[in-house]
PDB file of N, CA and C in Angstrom:
ATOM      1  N   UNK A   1     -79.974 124.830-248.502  1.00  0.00           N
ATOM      2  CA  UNK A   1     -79.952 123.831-249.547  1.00  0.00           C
ATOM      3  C   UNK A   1     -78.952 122.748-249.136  1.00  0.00           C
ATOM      4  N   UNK A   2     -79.219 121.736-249.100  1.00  0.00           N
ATOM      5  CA  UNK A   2     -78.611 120.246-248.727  1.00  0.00           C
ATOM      6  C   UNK A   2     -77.413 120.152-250.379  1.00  0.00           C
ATOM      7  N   UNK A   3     -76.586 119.265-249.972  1.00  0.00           N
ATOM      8  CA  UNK A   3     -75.724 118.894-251.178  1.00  0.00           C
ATOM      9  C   UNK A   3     -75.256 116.979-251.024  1.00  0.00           C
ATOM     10  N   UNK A   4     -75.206 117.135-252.169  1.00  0.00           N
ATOM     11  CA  UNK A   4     -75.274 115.451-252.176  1.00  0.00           C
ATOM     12  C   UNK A   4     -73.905 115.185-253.562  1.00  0.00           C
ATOM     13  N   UNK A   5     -73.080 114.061-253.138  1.00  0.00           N
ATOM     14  CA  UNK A   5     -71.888 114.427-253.813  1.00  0.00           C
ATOM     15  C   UNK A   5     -71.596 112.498-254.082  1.00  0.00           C
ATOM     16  N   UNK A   6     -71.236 112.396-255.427  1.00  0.00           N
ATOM     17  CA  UNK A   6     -71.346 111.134-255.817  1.00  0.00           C
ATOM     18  C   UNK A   6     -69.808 111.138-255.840  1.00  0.00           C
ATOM     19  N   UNK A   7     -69.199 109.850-255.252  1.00  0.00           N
ATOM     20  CA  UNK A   7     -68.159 109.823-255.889  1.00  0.00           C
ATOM     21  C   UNK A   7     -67.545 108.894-256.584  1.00  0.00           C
ATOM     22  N   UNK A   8     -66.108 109.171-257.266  1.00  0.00           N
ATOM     23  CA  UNK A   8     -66.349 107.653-258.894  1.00  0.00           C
ATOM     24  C   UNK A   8     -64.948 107.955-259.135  1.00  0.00           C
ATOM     25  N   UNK A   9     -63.501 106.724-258.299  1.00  0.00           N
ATOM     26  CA  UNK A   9     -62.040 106.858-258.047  1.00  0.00           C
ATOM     27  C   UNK A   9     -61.746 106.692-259.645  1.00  0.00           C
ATOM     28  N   UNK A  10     -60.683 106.854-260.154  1.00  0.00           N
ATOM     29  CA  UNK A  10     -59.891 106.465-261.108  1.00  0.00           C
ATOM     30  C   UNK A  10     -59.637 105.367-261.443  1.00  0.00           C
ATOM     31  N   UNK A  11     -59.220 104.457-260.430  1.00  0.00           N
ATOM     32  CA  UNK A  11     -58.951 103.613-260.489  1.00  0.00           C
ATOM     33  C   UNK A  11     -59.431 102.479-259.695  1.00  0.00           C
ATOM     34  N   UNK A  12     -59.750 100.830-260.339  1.00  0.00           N
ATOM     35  CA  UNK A  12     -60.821 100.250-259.951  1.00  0.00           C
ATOM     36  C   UNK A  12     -59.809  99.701-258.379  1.00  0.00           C
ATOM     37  N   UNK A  13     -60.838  98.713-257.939  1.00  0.00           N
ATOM     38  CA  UNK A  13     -60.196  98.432-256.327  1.00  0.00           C
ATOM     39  C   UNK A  13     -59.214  96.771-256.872  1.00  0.00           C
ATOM     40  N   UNK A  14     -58.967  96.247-255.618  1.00  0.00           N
ATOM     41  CA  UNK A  14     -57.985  95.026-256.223  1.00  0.00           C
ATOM     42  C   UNK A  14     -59.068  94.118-256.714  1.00  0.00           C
ATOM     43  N   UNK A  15     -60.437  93.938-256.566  1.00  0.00           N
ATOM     44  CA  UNK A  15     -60.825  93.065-257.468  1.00  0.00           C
ATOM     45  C   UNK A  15     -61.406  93.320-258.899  1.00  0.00           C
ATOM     46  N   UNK A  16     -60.974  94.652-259.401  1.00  0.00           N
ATOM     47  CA  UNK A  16     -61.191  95.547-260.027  1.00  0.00           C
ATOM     48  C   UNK A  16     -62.367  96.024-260.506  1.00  0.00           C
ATOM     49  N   UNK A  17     -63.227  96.409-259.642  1.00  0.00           N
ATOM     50  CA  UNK A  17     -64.766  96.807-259.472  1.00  0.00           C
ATOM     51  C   UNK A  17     -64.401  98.469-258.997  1.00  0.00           C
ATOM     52  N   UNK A  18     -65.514  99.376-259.824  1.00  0.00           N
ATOM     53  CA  UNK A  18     -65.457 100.688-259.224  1.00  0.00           C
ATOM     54  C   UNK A  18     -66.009 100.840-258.528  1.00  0.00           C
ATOM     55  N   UNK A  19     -66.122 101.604-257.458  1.00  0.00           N
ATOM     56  CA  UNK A  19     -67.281 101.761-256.224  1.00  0.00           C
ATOM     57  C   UNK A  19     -67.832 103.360-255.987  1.00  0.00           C
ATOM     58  N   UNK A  20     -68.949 103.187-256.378  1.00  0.00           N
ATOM     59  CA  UNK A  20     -69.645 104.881-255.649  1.00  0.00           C
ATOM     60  C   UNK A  20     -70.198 104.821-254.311  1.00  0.00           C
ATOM     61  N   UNK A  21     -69.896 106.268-253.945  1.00  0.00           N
ATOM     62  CA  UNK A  21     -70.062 106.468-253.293  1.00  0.00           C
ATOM     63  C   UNK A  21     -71.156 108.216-252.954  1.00  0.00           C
ATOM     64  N   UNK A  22     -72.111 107.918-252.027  1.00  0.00           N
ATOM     65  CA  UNK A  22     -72.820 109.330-251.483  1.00  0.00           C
ATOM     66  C   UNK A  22     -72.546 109.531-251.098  1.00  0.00           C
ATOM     67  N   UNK A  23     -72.182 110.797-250.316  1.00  0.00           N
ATOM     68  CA  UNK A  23     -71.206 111.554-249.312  1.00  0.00           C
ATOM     69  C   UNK A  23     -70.488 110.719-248.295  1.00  0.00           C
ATOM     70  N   UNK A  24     -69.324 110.298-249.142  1.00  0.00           N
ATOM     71  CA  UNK A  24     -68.512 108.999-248.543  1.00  0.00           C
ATOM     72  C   UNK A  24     -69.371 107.528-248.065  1.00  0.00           C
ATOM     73  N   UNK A  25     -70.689 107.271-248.283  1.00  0.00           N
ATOM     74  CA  UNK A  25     -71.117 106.224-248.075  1.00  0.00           C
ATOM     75  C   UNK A  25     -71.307 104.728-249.345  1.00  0.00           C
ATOM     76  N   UNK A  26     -70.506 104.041-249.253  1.00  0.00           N
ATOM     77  CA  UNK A  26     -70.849 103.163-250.298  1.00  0.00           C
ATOM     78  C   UNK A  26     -72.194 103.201-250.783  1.00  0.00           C
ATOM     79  N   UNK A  27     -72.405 103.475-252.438  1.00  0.00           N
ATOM     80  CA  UNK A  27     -73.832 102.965-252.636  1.00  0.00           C
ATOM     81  C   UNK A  27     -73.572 101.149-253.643  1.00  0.00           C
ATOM     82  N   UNK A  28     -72.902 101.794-254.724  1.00  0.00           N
ATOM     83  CA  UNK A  28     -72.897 100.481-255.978  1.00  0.00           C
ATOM     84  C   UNK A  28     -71.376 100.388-255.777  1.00  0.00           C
ATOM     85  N   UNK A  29     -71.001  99.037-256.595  1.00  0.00           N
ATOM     86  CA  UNK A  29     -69.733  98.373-257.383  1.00  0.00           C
ATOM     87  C   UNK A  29     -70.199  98.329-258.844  1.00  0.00           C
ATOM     88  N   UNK A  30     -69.500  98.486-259.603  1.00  0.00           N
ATOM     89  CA  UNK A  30     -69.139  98.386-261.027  1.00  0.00           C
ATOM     90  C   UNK A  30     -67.988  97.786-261.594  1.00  0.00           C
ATOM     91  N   UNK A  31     -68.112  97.143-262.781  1.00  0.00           N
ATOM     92  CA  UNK A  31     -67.660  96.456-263.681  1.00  0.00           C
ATOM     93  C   UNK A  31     -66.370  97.225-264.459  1.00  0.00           C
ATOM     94  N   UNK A  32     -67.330  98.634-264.627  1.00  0.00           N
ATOM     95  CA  UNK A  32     -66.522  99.578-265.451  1.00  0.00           C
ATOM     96  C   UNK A  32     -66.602 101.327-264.797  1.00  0.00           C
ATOM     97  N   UNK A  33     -65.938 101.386-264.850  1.00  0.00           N
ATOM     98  CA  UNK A  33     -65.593 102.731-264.704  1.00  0.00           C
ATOM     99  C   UNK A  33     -66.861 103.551-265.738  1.00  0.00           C
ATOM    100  N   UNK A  34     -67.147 103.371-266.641  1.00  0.00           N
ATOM    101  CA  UNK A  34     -67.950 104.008-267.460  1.00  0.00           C
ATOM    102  C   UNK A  34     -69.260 104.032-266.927  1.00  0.00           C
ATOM    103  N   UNK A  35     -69.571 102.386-266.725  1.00  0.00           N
ATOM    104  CA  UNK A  35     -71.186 102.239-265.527  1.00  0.00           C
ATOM    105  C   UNK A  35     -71.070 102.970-264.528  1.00  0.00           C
ATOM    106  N   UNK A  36     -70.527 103.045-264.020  1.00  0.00           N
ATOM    107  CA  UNK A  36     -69.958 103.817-262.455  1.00  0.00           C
ATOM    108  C   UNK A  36     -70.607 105.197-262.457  1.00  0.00           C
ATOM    109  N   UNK A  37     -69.817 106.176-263.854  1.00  0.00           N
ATOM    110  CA  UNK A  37     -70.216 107.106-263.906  1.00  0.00           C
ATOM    111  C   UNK A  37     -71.889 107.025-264.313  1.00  0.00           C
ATOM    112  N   UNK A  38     -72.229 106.373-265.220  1.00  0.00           N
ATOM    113  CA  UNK A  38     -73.665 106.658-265.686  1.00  0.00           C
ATOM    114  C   UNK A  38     -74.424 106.129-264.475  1.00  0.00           C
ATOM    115  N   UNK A  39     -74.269 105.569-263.772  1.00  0.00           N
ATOM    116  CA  UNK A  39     -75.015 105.402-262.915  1.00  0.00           C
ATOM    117  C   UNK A  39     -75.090 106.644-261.722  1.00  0.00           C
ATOM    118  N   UNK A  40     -73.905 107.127-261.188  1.00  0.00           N
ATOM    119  CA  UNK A  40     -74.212 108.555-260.853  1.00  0.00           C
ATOM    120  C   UNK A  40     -74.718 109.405-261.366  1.00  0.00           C
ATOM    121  N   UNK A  41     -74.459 109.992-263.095  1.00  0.00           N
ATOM    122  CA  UNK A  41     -75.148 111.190-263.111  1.00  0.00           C
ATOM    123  C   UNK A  41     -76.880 110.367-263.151  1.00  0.00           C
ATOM    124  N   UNK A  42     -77.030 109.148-263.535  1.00  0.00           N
ATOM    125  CA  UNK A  42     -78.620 109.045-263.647  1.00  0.00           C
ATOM    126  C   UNK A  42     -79.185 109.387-261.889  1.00  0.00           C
ATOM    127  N   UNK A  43     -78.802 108.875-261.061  1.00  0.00           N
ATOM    128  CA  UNK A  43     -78.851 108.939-259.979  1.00  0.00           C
ATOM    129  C   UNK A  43     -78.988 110.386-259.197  1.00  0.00           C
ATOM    130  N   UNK A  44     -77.864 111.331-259.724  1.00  0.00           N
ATOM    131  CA  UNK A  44     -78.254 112.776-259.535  1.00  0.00           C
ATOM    132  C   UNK A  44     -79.455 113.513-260.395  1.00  0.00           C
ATOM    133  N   UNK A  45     -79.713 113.075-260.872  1.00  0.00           N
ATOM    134  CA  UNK A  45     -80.604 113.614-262.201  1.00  0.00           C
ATOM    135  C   UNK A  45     -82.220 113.254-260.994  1.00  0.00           C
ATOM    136  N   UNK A  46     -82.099 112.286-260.301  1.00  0.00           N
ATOM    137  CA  UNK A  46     -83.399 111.542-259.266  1.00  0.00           C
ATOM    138  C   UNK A  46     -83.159 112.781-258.587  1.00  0.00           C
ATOM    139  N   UNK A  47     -82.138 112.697-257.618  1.00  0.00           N
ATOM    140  CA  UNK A  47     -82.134 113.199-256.522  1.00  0.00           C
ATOM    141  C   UNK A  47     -82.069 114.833-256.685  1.00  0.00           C
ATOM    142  N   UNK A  48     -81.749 115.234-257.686  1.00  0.00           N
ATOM    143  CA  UNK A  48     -81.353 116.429-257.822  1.00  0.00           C
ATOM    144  C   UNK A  48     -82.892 117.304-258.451  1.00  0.00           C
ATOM    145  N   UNK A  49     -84.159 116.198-258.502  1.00  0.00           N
ATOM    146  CA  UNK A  49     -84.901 116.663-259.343  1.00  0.00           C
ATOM    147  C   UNK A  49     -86.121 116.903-257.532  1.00  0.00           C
ATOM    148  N   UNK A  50     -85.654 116.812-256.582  1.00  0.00           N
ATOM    149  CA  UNK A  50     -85.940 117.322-255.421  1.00  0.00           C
ATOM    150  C   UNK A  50     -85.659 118.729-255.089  1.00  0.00           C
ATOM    151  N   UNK A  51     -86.459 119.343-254.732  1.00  0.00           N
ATOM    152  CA  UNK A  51     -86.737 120.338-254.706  1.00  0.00           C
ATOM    153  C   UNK A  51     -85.394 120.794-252.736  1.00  0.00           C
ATOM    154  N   UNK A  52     -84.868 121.651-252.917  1.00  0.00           N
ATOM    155  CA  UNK A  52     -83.834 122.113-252.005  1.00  0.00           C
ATOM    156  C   UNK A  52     -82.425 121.335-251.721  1.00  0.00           C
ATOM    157  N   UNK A  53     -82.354 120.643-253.045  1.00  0.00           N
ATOM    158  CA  UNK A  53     -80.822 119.297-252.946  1.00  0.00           C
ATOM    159  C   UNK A  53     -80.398 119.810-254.609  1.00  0.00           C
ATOM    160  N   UNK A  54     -79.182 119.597-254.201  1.00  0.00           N
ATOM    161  CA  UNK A  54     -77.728 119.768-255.331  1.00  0.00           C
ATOM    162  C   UNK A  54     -76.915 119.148-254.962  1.00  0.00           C
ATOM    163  N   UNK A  55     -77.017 118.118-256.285  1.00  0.00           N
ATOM    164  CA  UNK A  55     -75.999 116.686-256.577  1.00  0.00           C
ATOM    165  C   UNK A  55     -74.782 117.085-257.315  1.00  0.00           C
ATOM    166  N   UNK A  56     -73.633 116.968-256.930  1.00  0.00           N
ATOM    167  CA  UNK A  56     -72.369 116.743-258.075  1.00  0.00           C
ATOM    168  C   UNK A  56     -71.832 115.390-257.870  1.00  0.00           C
ATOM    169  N   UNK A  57     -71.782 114.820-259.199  1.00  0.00           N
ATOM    170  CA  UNK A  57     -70.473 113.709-259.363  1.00  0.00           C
ATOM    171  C   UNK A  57     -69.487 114.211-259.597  1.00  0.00           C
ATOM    172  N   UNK A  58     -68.648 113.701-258.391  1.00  0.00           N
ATOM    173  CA  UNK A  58     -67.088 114.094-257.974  1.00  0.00           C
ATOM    174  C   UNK A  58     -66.396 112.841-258.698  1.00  0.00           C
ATOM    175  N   UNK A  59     -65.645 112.897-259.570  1.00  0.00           N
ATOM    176  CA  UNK A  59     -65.309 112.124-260.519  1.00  0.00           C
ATOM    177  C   UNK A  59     -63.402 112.476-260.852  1.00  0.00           C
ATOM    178  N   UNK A  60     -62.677 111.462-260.294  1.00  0.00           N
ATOM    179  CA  UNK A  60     -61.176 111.449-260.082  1.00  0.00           C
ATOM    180  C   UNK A  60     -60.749 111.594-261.610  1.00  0.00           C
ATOM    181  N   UNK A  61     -59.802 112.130-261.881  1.00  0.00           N
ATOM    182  CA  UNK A  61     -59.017 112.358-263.138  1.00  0.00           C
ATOM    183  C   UNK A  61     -57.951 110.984-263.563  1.00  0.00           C
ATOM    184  N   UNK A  62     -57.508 111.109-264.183  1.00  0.00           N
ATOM    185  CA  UNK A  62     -55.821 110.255-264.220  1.00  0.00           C
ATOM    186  C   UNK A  62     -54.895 110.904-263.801  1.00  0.00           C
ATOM    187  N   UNK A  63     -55.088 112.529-263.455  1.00  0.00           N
ATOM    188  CA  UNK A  63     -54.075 112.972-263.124  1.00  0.00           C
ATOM    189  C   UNK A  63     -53.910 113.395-261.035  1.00  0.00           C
ATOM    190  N   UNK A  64     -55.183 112.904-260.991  1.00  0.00           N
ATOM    191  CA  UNK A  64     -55.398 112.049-259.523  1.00  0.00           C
ATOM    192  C   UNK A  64     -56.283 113.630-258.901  1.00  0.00           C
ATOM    193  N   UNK A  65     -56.801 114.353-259.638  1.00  0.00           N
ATOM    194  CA  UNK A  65     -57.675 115.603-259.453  1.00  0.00           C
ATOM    195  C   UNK A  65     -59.047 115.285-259.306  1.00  0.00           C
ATOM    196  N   UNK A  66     -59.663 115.600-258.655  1.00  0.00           N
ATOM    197  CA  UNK A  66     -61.193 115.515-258.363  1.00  0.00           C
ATOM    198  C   UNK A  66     -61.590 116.496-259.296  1.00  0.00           C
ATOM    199  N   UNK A  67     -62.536 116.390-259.572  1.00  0.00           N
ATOM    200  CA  UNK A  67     -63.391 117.199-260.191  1.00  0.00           C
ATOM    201  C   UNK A  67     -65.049 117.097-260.136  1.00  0.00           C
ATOM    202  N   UNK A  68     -65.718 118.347-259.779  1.00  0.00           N
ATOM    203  CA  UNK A  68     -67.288 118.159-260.005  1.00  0.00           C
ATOM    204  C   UNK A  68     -68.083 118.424-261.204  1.00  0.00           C
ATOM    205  N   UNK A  69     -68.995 117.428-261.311  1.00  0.00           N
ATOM    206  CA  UNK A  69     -69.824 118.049-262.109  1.00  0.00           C
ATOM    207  C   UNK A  69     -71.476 118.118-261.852  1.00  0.00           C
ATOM    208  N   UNK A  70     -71.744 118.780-262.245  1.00  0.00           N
ATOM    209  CA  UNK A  70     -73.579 119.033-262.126  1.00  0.00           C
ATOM    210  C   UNK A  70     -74.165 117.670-262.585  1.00  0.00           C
ATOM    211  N   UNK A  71     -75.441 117.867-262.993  1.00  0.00           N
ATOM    212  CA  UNK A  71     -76.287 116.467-263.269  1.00  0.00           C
ATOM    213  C   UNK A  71     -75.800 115.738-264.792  1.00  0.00           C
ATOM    214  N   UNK A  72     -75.790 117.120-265.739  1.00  0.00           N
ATOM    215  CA  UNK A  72     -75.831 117.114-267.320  1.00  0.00           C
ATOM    216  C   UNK A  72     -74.221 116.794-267.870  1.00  0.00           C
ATOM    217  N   UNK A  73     -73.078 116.546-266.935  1.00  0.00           N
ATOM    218  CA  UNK A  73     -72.218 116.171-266.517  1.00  0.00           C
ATOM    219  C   UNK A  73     -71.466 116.684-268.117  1.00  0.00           C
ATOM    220  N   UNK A  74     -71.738 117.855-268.150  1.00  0.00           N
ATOM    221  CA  UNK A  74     -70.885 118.557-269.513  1.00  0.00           C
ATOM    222  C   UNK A  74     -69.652 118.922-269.345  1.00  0.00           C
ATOM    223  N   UNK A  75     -69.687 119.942-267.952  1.00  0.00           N
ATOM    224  CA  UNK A  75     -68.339 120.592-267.569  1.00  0.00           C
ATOM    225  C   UNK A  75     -68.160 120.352-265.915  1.00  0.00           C
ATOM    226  N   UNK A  76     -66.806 120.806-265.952  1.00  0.00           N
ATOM    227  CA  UNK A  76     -66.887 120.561-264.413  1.00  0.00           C
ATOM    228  C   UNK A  76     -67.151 121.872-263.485  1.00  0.00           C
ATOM    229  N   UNK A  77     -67.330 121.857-262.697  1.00  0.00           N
ATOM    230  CA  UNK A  77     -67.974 122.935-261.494  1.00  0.00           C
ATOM    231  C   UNK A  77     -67.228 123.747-260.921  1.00  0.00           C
ATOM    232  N   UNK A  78     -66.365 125.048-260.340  1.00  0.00           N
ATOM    233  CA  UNK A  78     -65.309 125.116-260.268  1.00  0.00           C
ATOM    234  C   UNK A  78     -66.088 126.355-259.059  1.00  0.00           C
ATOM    235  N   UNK A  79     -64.834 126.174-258.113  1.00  0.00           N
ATOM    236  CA  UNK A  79     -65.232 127.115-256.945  1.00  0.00           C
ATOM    237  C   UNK A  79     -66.315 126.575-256.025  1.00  0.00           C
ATOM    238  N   UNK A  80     -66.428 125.523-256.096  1.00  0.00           N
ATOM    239  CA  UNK A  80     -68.083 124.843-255.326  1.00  0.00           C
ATOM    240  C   UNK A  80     -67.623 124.506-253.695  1.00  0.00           C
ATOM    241  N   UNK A  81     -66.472 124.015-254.026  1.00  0.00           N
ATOM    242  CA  UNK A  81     -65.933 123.589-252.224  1.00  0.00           C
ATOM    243  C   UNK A  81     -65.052 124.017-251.798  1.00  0.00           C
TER     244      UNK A  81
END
């Protein structure tokens, strides 16, 4: 099974745009931190609806902690990496 891992910093860059990323590859910039995220889990929800792939949005804390979550982005994932 392949894994595919969104990621979405805390904090925006100096022109203050968020940036995701697929397994470290730039995909989007955002406005908000909030788009950022909805645009990953919609995005895993695509990719994840492929048959032998598992998406987490890896999504930074304030307290500077990564954390994963699955598609339905309820809880976070724990023990995965």
């Amino acid at each position: 099974m392949s894994l595919a891992i969104y990621d979405i910093p805390f904090n925006p860059d100096l022109a203050g745009l968020w940036h995701v990323q697929l397994n470290g590859v730039p995909m989007e910039n955002f406005a908000t931190r909030v788009a950022a995220i909805a645009y990953a889990v919609a995005q895993s929800k695509l990719i994840g609806a492929q048959r032998g792939v598992r998406v987490l949005v890896s999504v930074e804390g304030a307290d500077g902690i990564w954390r994963e979550f699955e598609s339905n982005a309820k809880r976070p994932v724990s023990g995965l990496l």
